[in-house]
N, C-alpha and C. Protein backbone atom coordinates (compact mmCIF):
# COMPACT_ATOMS: atom_id res chain seq x y z
N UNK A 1 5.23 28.83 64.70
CA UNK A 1 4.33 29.47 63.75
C UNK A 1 3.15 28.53 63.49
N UNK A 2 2.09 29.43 63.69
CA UNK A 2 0.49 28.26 63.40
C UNK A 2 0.57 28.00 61.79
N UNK A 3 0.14 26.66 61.26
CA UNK A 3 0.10 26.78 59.84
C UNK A 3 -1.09 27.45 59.26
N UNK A 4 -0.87 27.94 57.68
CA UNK A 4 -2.08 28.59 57.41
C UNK A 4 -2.96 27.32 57.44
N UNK A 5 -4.29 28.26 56.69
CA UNK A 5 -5.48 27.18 56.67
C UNK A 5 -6.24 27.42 55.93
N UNK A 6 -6.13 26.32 54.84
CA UNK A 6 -6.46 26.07 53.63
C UNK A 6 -7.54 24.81 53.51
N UNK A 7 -9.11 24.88 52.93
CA UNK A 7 -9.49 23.84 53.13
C UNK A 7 -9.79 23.02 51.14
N UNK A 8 -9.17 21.91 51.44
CA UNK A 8 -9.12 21.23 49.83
C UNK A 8 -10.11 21.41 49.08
N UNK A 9 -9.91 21.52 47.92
CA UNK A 9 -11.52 21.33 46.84
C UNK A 9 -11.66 20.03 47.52
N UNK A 10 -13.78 20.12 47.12
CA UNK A 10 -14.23 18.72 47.43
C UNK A 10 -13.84 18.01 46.57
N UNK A 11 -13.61 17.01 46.83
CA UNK A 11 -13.57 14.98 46.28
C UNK A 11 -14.90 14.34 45.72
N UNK A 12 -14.75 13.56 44.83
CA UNK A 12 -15.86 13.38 45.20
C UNK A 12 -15.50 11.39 45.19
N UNK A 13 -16.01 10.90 45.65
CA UNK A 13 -15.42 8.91 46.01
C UNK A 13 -15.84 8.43 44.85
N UNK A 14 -14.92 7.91 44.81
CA UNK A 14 -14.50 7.23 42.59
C UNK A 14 -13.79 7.66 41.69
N UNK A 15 -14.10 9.08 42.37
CA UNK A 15 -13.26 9.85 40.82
C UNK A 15 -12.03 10.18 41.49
N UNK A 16 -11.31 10.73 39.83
CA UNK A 16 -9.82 10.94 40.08
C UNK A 16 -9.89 12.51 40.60
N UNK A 17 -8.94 12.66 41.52
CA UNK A 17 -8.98 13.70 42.23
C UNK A 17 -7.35 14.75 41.90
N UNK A 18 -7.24 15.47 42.06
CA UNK A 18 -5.72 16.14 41.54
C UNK A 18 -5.76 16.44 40.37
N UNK A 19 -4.54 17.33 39.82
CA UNK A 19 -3.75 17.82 40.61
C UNK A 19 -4.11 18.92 41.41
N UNK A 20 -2.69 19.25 42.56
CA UNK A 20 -3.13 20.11 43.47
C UNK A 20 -2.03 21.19 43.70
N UNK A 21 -1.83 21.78 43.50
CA UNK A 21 -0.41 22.70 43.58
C UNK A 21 -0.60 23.96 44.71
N UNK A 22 0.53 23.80 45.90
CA UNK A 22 1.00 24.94 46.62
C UNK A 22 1.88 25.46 46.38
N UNK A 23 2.03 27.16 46.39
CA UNK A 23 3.24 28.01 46.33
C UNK A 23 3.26 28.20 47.37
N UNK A 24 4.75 28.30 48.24
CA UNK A 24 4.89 29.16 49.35
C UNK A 24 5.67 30.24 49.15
N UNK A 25 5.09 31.90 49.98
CA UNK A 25 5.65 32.75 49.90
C UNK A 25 6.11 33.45 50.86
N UNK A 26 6.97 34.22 51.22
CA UNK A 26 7.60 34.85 52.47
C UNK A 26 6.36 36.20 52.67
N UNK A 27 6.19 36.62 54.00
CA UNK A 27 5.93 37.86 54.12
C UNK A 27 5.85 38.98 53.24
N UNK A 28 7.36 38.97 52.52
CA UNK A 28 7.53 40.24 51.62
C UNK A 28 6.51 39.88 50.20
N UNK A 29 6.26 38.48 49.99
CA UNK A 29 5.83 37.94 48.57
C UNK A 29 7.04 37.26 47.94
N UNK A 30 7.92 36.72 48.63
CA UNK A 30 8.82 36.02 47.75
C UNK A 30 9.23 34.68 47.83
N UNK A 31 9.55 33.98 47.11
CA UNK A 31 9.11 32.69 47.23
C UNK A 31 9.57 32.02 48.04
N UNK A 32 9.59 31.05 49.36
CA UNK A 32 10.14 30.08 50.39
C UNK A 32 10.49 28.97 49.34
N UNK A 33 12.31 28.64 49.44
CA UNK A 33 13.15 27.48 48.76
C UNK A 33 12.49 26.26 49.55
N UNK A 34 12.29 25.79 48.80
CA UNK A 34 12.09 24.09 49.76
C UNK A 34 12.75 23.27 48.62
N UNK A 35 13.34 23.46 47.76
CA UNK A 35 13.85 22.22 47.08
C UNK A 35 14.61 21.25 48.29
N UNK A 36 14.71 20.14 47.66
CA UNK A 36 15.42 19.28 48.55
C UNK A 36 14.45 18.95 49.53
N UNK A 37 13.30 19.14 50.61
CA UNK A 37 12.70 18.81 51.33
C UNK A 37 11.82 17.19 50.88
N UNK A 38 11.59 17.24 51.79
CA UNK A 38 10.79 15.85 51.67
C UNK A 38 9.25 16.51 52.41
N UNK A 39 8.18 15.56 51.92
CA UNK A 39 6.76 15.77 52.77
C UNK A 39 5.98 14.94 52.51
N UNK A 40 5.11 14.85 53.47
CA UNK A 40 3.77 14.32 53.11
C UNK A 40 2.39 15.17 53.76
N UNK A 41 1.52 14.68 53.16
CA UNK A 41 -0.38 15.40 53.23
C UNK A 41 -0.71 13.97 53.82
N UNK A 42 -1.54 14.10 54.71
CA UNK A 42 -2.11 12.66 55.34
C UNK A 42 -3.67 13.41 55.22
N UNK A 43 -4.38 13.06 54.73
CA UNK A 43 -5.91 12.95 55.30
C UNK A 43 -6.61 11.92 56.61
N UNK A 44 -7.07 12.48 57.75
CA UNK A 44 -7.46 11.51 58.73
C UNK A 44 -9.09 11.73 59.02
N UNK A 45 -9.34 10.73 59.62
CA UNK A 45 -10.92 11.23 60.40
C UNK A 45 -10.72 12.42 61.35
N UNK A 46 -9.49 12.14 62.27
CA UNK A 46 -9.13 12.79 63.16
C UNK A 46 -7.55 12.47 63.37
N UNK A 47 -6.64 13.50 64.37
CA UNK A 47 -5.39 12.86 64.82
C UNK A 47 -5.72 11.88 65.26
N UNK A 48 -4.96 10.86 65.36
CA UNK A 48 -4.28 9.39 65.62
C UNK A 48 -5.09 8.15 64.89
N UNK A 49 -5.48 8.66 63.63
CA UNK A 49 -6.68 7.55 63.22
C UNK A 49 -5.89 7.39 61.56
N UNK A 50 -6.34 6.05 61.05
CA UNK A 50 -5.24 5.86 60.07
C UNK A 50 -5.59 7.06 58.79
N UNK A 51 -4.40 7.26 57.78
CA UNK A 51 -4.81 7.77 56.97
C UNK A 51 -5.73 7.40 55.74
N UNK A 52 -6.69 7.97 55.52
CA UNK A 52 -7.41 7.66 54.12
C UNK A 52 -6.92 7.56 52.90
N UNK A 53 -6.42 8.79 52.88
CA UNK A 53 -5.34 9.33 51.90
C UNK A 53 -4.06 10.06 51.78
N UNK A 54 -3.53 9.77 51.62
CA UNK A 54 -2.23 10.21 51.09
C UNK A 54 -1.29 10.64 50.38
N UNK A 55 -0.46 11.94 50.76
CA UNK A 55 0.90 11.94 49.23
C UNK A 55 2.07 11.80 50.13
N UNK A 56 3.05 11.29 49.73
CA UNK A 56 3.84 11.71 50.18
C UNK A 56 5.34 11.49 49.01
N UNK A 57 6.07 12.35 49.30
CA UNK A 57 7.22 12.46 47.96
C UNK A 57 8.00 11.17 48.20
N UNK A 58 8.17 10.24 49.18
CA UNK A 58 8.88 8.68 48.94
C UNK A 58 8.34 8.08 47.92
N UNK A 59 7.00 8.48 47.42
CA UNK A 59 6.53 7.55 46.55
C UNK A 59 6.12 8.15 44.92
N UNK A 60 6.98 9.64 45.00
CA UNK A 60 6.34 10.84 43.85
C UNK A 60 5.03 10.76 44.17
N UNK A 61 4.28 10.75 44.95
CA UNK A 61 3.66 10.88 44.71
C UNK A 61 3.00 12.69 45.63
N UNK A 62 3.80 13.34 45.95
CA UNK A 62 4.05 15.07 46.22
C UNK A 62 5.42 15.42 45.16
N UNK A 63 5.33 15.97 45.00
CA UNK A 63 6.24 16.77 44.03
C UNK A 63 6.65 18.44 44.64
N UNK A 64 8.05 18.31 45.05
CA UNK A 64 8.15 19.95 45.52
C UNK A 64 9.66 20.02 44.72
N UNK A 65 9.10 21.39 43.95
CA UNK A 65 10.38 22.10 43.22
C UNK A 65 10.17 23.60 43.24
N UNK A 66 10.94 24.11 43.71
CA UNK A 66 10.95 25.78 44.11
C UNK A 66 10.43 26.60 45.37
N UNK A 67 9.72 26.95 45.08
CA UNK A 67 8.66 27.54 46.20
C UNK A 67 7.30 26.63 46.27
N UNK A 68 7.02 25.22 45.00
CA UNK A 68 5.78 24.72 45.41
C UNK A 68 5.68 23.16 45.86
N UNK A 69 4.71 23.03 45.74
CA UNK A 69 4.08 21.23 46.13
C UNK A 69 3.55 21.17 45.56
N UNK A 70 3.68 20.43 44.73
CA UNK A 70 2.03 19.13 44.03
C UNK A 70 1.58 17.86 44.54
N UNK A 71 0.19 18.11 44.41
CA UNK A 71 -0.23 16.68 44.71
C UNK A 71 -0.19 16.05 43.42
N UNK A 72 0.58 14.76 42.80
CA UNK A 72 -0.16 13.91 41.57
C UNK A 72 -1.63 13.84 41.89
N UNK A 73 -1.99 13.69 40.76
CA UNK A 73 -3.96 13.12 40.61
C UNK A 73 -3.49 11.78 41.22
N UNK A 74 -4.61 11.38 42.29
CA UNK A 74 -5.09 10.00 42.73
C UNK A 74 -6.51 9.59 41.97
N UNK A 75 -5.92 8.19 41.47
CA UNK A 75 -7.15 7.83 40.92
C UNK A 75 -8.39 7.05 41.49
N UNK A 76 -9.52 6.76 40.70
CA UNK A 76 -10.53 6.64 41.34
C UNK A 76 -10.88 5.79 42.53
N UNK A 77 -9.63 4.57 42.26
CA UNK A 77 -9.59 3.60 43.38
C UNK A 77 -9.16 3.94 44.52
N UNK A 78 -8.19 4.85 44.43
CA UNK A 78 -7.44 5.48 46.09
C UNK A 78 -8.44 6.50 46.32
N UNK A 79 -9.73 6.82 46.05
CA UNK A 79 -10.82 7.88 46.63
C UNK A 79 -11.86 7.08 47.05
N UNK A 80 -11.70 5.74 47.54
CA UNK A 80 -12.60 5.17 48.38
C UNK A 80 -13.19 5.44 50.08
N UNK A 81 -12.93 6.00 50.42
CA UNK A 81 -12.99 6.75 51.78
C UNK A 81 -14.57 6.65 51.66
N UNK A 82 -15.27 6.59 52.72
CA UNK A 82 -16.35 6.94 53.06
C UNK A 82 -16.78 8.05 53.30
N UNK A 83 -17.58 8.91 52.31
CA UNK A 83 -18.25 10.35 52.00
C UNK A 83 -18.14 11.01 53.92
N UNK A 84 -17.61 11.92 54.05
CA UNK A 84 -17.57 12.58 54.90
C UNK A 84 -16.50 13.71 55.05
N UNK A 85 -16.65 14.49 55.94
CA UNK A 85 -15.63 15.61 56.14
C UNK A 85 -14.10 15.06 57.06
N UNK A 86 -12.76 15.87 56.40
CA UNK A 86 -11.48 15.01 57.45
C UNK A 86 -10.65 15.99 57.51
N UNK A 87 -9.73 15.93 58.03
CA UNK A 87 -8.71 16.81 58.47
C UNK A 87 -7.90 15.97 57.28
N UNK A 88 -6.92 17.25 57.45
CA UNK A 88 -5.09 17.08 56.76
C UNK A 88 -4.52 18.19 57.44
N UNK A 89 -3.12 17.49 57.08
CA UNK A 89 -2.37 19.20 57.16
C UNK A 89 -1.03 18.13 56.10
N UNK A 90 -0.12 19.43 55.73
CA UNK A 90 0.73 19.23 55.06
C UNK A 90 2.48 19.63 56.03
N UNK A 91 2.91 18.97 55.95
CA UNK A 91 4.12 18.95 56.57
C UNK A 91 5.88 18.46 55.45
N UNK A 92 6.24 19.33 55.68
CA UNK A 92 7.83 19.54 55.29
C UNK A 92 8.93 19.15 56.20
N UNK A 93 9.98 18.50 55.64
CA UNK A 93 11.13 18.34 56.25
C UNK A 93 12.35 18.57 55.47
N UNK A 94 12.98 19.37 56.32
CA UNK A 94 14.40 19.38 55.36
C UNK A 94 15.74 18.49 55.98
N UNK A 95 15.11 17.46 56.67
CA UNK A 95 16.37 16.81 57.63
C UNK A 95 16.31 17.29 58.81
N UNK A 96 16.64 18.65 59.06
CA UNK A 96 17.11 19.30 60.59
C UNK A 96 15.58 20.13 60.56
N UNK A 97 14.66 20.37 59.63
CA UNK A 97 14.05 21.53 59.92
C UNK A 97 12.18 20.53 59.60
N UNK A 98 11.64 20.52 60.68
CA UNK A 98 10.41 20.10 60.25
C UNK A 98 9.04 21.08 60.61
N UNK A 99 8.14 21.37 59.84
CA UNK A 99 6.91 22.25 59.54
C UNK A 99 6.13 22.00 59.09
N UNK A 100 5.00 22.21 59.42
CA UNK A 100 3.39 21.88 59.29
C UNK A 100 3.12 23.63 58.29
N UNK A 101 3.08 23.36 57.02
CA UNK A 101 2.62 24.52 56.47
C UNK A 101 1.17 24.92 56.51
N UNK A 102 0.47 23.83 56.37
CA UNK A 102 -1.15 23.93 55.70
C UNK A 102 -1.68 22.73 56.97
N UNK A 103 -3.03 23.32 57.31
CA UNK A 103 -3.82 22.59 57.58
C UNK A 103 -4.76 23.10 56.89
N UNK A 104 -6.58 22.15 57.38
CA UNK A 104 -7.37 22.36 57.02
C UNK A 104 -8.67 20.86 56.60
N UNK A 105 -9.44 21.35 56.01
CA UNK A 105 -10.65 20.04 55.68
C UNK A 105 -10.59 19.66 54.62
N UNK A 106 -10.50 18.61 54.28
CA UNK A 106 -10.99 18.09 53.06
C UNK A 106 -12.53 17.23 53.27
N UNK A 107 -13.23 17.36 51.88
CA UNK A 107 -14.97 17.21 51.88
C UNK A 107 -14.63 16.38 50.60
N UNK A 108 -15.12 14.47 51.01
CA UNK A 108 -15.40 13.29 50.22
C UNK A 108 -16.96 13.32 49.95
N UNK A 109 -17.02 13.66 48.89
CA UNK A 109 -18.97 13.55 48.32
C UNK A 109 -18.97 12.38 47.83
N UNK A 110 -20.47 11.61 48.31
CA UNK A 110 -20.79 10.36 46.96
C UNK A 110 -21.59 10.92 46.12
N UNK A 111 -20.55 9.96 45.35
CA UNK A 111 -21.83 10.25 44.12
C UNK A 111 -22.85 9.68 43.67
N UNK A 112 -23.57 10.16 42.36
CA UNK A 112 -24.59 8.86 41.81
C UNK A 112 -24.66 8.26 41.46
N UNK A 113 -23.64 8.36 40.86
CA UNK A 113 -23.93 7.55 39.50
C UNK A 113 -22.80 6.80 39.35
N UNK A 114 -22.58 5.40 38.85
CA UNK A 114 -21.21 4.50 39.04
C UNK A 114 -21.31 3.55 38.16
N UNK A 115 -19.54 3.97 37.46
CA UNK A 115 -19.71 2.87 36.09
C UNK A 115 -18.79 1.98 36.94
């Protein structure tokens, strides 16, 4: 199955960014269980290039209970990335079962102004 494709609100570098919450739903509209899964969101320039940013639930820092995901807010220091456009996708594991739900772009703006 291709993942959907979802592209992030913009960022903007400094500021705190999050929260971010996904529901997943079945075909019919009903909610996909993922409790228990593990995941992470990687932001890259491209595949095989390190990540910028990150969640991933080893560190709470994704949160999945029910049918959703959260991203915690990252604060202004982990939005240092250099202003430009990047890939992510979001990926699930349940042990035996691994899936790429979401891809898509995320857009880092600079800003102007800096305390």
């Amino acid at each position: 199955m291709v993942p959907a494709t979802y592209n992030l609100p913009t960022g903007y570098r400094g500021d705190t960014y999050g929260p971010i919450t996904f529901t997943f739903l079945d075909s019919s509209g009903s909610g996909i269980n993922i409790d228990g899964f593990s995941g992470a969101l990687q932001v890259r320039e491209a595949a095989g290039y390190t990540p910028v940013i990150q969640w991933v639930t080893s560190d709470s820092g994704m949160l999945i209970s029910g049918n959703t995901v959260t991203l915690t807010p990252k604060p202004g220091d982990c939005m240092q990335a250099l202003p430009g456009t990047y890939s992510y996708d979001l990926q699930l594991n349940s042990g035996s079962y691994v899936r790429t739900y979401t891809r898509g772009e995320f857009v880092l703006e600079s800003d102007i102004t800096s305390l």
